[in-house]
C-alpha atoms as a PDB file:
ATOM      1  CA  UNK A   1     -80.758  -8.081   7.884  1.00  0.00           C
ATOM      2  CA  UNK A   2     -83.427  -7.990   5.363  1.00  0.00           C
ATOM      3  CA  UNK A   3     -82.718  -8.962   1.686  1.00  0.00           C
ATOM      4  CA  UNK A   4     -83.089  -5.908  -0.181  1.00  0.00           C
ATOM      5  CA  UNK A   5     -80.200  -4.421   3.002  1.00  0.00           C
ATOM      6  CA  UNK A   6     -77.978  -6.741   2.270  1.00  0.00           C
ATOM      7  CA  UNK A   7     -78.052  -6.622  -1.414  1.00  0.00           C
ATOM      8  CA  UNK A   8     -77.573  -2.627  -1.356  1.00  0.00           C
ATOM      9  CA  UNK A   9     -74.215  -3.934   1.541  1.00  0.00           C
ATOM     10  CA  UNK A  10     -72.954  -6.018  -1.358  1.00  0.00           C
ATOM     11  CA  UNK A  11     -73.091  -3.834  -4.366  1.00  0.00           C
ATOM     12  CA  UNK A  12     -71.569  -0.995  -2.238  1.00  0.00           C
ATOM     13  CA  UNK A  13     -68.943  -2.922  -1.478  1.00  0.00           C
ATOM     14  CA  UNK A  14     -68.239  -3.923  -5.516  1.00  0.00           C
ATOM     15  CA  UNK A  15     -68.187  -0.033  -6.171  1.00  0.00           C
ATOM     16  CA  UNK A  16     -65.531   0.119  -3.429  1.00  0.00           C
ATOM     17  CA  UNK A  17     -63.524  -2.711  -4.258  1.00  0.00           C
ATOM     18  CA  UNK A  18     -64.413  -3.535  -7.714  1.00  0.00           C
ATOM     19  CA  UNK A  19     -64.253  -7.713  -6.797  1.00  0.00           C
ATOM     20  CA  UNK A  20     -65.763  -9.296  -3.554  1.00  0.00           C
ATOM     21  CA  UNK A  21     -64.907 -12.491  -2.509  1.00  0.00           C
ATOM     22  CA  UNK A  22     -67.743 -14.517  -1.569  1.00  0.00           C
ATOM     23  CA  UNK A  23     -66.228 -15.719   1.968  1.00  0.00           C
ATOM     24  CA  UNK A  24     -66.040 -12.562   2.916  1.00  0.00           C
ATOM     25  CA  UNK A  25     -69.528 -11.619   2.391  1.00  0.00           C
ATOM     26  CA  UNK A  26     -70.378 -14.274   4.476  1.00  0.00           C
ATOM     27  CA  UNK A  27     -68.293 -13.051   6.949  1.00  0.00           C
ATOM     28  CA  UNK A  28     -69.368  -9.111   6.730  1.00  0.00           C
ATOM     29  CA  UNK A  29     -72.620  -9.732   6.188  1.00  0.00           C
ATOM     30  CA  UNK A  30     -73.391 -12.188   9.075  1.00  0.00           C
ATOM     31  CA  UNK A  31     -74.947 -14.584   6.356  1.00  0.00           C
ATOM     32  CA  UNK A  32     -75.057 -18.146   5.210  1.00  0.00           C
ATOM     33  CA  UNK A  33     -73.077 -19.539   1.782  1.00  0.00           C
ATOM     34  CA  UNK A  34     -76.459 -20.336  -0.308  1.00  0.00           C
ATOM     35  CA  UNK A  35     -77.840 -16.612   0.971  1.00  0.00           C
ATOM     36  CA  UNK A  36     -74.789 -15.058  -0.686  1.00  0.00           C
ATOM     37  CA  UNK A  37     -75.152 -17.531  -3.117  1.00  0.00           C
ATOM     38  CA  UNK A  38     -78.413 -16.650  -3.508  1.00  0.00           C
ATOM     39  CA  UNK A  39     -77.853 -12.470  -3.663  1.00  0.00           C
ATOM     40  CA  UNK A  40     -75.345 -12.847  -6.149  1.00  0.00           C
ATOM     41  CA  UNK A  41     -76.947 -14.863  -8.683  1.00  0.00           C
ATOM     42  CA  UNK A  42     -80.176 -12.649  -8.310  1.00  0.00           C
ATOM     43  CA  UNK A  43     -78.146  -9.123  -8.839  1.00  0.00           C
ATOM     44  CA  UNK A  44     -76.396 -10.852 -11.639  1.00  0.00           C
ATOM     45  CA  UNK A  45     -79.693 -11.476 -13.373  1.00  0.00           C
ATOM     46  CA  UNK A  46     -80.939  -8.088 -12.910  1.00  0.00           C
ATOM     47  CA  UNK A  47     -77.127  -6.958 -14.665  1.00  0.00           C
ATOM     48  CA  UNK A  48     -75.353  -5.491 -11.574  1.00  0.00           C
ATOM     49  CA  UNK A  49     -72.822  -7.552 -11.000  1.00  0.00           C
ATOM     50  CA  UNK A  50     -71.165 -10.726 -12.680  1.00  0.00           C
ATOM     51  CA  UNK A  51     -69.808 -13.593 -11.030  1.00  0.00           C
ATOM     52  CA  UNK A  52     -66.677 -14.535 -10.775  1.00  0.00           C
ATOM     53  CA  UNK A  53     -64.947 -18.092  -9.382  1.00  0.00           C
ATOM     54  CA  UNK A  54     -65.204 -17.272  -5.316  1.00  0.00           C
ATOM     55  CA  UNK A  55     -67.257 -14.135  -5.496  1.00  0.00           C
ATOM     56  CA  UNK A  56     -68.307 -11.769  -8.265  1.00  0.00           C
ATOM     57  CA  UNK A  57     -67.159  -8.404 -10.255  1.00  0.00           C
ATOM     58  CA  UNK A  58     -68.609  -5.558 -10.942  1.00  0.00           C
ATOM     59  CA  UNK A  59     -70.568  -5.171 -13.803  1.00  0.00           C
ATOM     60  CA  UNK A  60     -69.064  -3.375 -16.972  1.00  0.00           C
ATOM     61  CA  UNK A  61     -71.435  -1.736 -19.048  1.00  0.00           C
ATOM     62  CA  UNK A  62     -69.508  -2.092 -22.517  1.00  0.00           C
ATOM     63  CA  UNK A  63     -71.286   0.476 -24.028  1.00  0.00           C
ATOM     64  CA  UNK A  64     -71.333   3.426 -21.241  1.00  0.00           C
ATOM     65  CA  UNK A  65     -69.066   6.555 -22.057  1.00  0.00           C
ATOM     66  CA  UNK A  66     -68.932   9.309 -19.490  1.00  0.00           C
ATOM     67  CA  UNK A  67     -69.172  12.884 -20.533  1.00  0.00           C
ATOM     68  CA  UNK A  68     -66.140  15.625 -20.826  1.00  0.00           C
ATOM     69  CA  UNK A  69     -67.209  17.521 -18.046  1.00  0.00           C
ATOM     70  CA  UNK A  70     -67.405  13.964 -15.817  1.00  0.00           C
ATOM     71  CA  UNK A  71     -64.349  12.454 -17.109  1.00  0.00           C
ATOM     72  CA  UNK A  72     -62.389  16.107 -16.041  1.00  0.00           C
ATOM     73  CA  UNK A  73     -62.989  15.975 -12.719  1.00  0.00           C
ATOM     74  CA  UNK A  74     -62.472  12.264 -12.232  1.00  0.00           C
ATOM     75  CA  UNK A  75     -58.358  11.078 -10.980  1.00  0.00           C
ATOM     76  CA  UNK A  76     -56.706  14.325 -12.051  1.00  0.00           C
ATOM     77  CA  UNK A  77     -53.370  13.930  -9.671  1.00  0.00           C
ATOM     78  CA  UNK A  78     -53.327  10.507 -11.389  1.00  0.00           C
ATOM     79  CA  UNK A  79     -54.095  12.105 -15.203  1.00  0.00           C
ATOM     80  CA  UNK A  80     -51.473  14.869 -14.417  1.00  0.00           C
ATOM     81  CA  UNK A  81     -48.964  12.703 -13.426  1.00  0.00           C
ATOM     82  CA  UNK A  82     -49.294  10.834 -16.375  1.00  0.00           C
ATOM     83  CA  UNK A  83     -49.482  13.423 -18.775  1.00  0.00           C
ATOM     84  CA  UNK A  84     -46.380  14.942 -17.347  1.00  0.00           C
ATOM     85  CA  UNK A  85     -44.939  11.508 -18.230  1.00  0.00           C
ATOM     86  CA  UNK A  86     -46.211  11.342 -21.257  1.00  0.00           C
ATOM     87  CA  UNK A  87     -44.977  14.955 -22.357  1.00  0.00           C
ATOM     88  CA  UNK A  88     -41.235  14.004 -21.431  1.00  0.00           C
ATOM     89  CA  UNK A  89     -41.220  11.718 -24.669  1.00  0.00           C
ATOM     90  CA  UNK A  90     -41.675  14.136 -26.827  1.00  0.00           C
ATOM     91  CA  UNK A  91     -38.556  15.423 -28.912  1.00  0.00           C
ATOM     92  CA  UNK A  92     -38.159  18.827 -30.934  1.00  0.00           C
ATOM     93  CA  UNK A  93     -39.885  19.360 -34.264  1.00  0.00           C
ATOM     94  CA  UNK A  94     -41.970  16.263 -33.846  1.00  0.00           C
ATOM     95  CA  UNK A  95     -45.179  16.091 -34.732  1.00  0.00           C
ATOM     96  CA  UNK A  96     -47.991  14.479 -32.524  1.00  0.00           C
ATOM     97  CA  UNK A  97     -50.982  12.982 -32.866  1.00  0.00           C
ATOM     98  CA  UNK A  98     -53.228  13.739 -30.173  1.00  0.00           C
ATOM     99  CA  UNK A  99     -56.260  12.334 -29.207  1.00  0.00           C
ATOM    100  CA  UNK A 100     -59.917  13.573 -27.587  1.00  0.00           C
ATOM    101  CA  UNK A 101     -59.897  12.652 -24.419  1.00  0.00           C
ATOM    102  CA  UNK A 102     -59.462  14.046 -20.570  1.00  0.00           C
ATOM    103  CA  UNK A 103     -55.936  12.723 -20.008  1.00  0.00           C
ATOM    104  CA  UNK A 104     -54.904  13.448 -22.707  1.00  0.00           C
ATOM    105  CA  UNK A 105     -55.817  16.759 -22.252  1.00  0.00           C
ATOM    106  CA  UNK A 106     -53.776  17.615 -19.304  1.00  0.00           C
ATOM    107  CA  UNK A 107     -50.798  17.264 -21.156  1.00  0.00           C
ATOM    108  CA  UNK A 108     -51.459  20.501 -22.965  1.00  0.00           C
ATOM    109  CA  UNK A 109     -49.476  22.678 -20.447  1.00  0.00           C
ATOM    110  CA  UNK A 110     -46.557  20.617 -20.498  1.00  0.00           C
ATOM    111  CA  UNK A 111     -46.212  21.099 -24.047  1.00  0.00           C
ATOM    112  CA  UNK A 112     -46.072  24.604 -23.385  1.00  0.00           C
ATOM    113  CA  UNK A 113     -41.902  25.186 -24.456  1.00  0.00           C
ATOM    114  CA  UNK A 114     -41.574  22.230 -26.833  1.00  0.00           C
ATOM    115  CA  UNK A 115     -41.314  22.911 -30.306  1.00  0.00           C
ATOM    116  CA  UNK A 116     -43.923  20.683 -31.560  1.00  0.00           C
ATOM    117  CA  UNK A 117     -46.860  20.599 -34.321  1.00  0.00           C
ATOM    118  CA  UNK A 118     -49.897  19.222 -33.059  1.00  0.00           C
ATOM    119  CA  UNK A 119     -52.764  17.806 -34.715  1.00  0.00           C
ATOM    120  CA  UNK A 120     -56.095  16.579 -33.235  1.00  0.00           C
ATOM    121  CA  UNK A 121     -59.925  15.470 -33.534  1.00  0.00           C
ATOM    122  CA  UNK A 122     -60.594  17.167 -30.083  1.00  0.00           C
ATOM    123  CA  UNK A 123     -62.483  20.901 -29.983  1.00  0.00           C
ATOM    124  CA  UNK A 124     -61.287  21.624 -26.808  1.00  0.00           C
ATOM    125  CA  UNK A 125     -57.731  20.408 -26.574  1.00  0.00           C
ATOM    126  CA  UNK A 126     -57.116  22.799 -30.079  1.00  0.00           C
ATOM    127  CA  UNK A 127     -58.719  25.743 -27.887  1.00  0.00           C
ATOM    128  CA  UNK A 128     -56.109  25.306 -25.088  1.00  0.00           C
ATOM    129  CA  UNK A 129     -53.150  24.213 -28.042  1.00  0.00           C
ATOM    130  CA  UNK A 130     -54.053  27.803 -29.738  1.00  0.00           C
ATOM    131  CA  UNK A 131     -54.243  30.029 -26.484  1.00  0.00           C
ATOM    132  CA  UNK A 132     -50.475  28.550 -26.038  1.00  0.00           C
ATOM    133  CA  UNK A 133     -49.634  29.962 -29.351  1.00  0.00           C
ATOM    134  CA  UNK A 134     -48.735  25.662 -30.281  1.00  0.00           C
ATOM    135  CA  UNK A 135     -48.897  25.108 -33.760  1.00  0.00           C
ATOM    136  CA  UNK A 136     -52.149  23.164 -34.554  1.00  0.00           C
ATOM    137  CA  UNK A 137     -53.923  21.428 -36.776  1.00  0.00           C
ATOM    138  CA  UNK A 138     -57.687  20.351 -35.803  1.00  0.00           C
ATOM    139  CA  UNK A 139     -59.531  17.522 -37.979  1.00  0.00           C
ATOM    140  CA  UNK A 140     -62.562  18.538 -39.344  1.00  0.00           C
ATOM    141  CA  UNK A 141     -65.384  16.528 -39.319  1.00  0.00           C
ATOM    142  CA  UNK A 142     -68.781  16.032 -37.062  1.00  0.00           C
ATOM    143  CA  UNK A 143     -68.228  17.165 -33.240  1.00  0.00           C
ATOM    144  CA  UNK A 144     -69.450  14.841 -30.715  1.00  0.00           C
ATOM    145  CA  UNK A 145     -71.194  16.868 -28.045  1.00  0.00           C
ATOM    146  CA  UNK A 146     -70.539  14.480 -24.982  1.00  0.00           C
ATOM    147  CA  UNK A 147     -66.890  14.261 -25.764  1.00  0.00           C
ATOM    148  CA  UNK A 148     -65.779  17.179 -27.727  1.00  0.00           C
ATOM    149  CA  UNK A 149     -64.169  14.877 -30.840  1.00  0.00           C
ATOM    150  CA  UNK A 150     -64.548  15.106 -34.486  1.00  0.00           C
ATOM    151  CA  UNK A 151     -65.452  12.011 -36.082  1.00  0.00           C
ATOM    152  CA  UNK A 152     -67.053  11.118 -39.432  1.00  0.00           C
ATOM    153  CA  UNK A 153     -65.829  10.062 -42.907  1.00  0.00           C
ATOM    154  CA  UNK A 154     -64.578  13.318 -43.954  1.00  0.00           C
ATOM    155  CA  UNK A 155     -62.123  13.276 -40.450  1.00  0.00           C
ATOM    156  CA  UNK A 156     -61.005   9.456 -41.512  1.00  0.00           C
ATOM    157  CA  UNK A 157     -60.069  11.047 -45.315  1.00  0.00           C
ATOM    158  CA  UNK A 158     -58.228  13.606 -43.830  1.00  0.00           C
ATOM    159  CA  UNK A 159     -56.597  12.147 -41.024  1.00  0.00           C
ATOM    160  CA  UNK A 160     -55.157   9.344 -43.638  1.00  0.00           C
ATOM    161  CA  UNK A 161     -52.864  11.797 -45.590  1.00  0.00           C
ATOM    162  CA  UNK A 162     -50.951  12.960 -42.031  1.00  0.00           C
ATOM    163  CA  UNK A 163     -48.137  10.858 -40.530  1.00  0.00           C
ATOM    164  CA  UNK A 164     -47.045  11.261 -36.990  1.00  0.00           C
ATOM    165  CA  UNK A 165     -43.982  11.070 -34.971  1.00  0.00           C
ATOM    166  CA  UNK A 166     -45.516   9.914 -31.526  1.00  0.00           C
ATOM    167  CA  UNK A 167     -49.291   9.630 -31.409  1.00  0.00           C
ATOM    168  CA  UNK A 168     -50.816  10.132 -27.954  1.00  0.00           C
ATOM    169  CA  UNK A 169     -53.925   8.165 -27.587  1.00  0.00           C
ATOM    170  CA  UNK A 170     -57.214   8.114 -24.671  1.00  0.00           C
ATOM    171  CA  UNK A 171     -58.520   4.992 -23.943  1.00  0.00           C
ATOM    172  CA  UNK A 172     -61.404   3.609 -22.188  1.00  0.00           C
ATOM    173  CA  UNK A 173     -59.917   0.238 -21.100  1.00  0.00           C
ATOM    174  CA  UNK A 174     -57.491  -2.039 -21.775  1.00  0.00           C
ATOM    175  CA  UNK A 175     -57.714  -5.878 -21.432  1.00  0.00           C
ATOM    176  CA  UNK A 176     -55.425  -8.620 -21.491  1.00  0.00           C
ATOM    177  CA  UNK A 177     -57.610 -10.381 -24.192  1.00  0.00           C
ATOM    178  CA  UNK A 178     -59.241  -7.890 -26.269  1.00  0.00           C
ATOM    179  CA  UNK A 179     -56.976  -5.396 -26.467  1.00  0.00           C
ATOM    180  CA  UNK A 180     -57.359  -1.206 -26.185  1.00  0.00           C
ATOM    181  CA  UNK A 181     -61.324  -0.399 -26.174  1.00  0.00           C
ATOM    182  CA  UNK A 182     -63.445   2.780 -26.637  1.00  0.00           C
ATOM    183  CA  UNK A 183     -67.650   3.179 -26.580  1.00  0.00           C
ATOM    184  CA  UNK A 184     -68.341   4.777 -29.864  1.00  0.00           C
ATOM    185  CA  UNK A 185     -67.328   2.519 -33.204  1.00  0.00           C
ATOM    186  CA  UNK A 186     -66.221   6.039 -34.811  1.00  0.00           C
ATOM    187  CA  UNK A 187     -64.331   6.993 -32.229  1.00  0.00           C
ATOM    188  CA  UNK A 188     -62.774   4.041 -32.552  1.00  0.00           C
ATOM    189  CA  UNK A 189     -62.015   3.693 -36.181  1.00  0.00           C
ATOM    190  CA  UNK A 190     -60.303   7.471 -35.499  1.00  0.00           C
ATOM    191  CA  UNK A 191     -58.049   6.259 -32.624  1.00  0.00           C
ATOM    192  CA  UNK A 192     -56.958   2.903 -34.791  1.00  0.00           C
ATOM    193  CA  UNK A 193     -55.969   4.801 -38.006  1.00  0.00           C
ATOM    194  CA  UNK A 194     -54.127   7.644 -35.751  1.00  0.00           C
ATOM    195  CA  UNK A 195     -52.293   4.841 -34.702  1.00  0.00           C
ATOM    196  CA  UNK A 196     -51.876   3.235 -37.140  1.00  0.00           C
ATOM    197  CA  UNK A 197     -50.057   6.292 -39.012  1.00  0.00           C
ATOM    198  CA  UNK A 198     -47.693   6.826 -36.098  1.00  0.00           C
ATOM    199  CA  UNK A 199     -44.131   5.928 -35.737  1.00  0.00           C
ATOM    200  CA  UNK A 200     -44.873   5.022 -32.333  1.00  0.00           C
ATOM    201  CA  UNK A 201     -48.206   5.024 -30.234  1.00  0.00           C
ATOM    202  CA  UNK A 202     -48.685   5.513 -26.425  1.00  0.00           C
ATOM    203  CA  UNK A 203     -52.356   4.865 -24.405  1.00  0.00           C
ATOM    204  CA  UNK A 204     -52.468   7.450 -21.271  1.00  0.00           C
ATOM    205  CA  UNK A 205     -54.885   5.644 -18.821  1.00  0.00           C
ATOM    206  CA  UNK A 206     -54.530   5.630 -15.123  1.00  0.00           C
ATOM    207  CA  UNK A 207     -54.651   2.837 -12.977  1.00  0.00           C
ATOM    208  CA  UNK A 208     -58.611   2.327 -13.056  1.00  0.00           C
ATOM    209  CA  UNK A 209     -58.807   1.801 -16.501  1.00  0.00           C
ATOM    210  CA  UNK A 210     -56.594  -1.864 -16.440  1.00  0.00           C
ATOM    211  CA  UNK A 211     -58.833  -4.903 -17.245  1.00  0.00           C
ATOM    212  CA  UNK A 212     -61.547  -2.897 -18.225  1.00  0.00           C
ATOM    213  CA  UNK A 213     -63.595  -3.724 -21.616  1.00  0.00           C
ATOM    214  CA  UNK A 214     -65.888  -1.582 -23.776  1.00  0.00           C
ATOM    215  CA  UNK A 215     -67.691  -1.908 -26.921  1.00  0.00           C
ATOM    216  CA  UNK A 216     -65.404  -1.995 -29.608  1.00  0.00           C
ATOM    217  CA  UNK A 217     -61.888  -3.181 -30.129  1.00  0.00           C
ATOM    218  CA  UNK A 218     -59.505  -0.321 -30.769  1.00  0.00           C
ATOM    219  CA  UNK A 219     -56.169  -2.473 -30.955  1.00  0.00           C
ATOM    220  CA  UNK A 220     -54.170  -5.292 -29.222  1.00  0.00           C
ATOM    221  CA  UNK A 221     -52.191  -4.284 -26.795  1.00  0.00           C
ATOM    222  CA  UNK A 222     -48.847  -4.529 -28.305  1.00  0.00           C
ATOM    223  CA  UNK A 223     -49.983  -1.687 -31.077  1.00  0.00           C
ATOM    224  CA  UNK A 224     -49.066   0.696 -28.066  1.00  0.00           C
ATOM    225  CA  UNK A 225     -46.829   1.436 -24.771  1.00  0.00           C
ATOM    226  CA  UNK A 226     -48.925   1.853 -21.701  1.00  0.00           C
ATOM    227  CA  UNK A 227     -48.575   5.527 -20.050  1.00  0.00           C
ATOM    228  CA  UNK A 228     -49.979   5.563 -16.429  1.00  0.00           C
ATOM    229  CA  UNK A 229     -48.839   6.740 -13.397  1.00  0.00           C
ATOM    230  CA  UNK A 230     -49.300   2.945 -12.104  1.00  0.00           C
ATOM    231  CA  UNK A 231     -50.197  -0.580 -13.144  1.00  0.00           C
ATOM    232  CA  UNK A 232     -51.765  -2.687 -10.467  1.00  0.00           C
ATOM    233  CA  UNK A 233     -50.092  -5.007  -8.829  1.00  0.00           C
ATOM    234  CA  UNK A 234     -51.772  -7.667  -9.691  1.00  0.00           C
ATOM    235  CA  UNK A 235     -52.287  -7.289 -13.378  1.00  0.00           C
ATOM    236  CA  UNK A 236     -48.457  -5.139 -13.952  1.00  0.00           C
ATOM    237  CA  UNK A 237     -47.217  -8.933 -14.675  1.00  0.00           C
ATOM    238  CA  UNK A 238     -49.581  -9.998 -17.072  1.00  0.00           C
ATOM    239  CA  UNK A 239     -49.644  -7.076 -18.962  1.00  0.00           C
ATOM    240  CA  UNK A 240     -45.853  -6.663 -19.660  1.00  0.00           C
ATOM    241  CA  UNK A 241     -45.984  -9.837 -21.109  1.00  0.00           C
ATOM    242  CA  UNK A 242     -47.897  -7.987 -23.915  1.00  0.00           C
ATOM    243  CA  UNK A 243     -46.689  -4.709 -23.796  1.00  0.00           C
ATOM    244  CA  UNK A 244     -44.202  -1.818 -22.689  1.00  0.00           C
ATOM    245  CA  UNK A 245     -45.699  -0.242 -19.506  1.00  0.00           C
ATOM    246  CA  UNK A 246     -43.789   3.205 -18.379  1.00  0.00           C
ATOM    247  CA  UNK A 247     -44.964   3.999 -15.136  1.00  0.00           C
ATOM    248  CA  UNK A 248     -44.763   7.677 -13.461  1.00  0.00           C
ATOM    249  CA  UNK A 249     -44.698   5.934 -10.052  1.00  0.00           C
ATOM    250  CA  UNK A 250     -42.153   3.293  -9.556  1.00  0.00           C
END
């Protein structure tokens, strides 16, 4: 097999599996140690993977944030499952915080027959929230085209005079030593005070999005319960340590 073949075999594989081991590649790829050995350090210094003890990870890029449209059509059974969750811990006459973001946005018919007030930094989720007839209040502020949020100093003055029962929050990862992350720094200093103004917080993110890491710190862990429709098993442990996890699946 020549090296540029196997190389394209073993970052397949890490978009498959997220972590290979470095035995098997040896065994898949009918290759020596020091020729995996070899592969992996060489992808790792052109930044597509990172090694790990025994084989190597994908690589994150911290910075990366996928589009509206992209993030829509990405897990929905997963993201509807959750939302539904997520919509069940809601009382009457609450008000909720709501954040931009695609899971997030599928709880919007759920919310249908509550009798809620809504506020949010998201364009599109106060489109849907109005065509229910939901009482709404949309931030105002600068709208981020790739994501349909409003950020921006004058959102942050206005979102700091509102107070929330149960804030519902998008994430882009959460890790076990840095906490709930996000791309954008003003998208992040938006989530953080949401929170932060909530009775109680809750991070929607499906099972894809555990031990993930991106730019900027949003919060630790323990700020917020964990809504997803499952926590792998091999991180579920770990992360309860840190946090409440409600799972759709059990």
């Amino acid at each position: 097999m020549l090296t540029e073949e196997r190389r394209e075999k073993i970052l397949h594989l890490l978009d498959q599996q997220k972590i290979v081991k470095s035995q098997d590649l040896v065994t898949q790829l009918n290759a020596s140690e020091s020729t995996i050995r070899r592969d992996l350090q060489e992808l790792e210094n052109e930044g597509l993977l990172e090694r790990i003890h025994g084989g190597a990870k994908k690589g994150q890029l911290l910075g990366f944030e996928p589009n509206m449209s992209e993030k829509t059509i990405k897990n929905v059974q997963e993201k509807q499952t959750i939302a539904q969750l997520a919509a069940m811990l809601i009382n009457e006459d609450e008000v909720i915080y709501l954040d931009a973001g695609s899971t997030t946005l599928e709880m919007i018919p759920f919310l249908q027959d509550k009798k809620v007030t809504i506020v949010t930094n998201s364009v599109k989720h106060a489109a849907k929230l109005v065509d229910l007839q939901l009482p709404t209040i949309i931030l105002g502020g600068q709208v981020k085209i790739s994501t349909n949020a409003v950020l921006g100093s004058n959102t942050i003055d206005q979102l700091k005079n509102f107070h929330f029962n149960k804030a519902f929050m998008g994430m882009n990862g959460a890790d076990l030593n840095h906490g709930f992350t996000t791309p954008d720094p003003e998208e992040a200093a938006i989530k953080r005070l949401a929170m932060a103004n909530a009775e109680e917080s809750f991070v929607l993110i499906d099972h894809s999005k555990f031990n993930q890491l991106s730019f900027t710190s949003v919060a630790p862990l323990s700020a917020a319960t964990i809504v997803t429709e499952r926590c792998p098993m091999e991180f579920v442990a770990d992360y309860r340590e840190r946090t409440t996890i409600k799972e759709a699946i059990q």
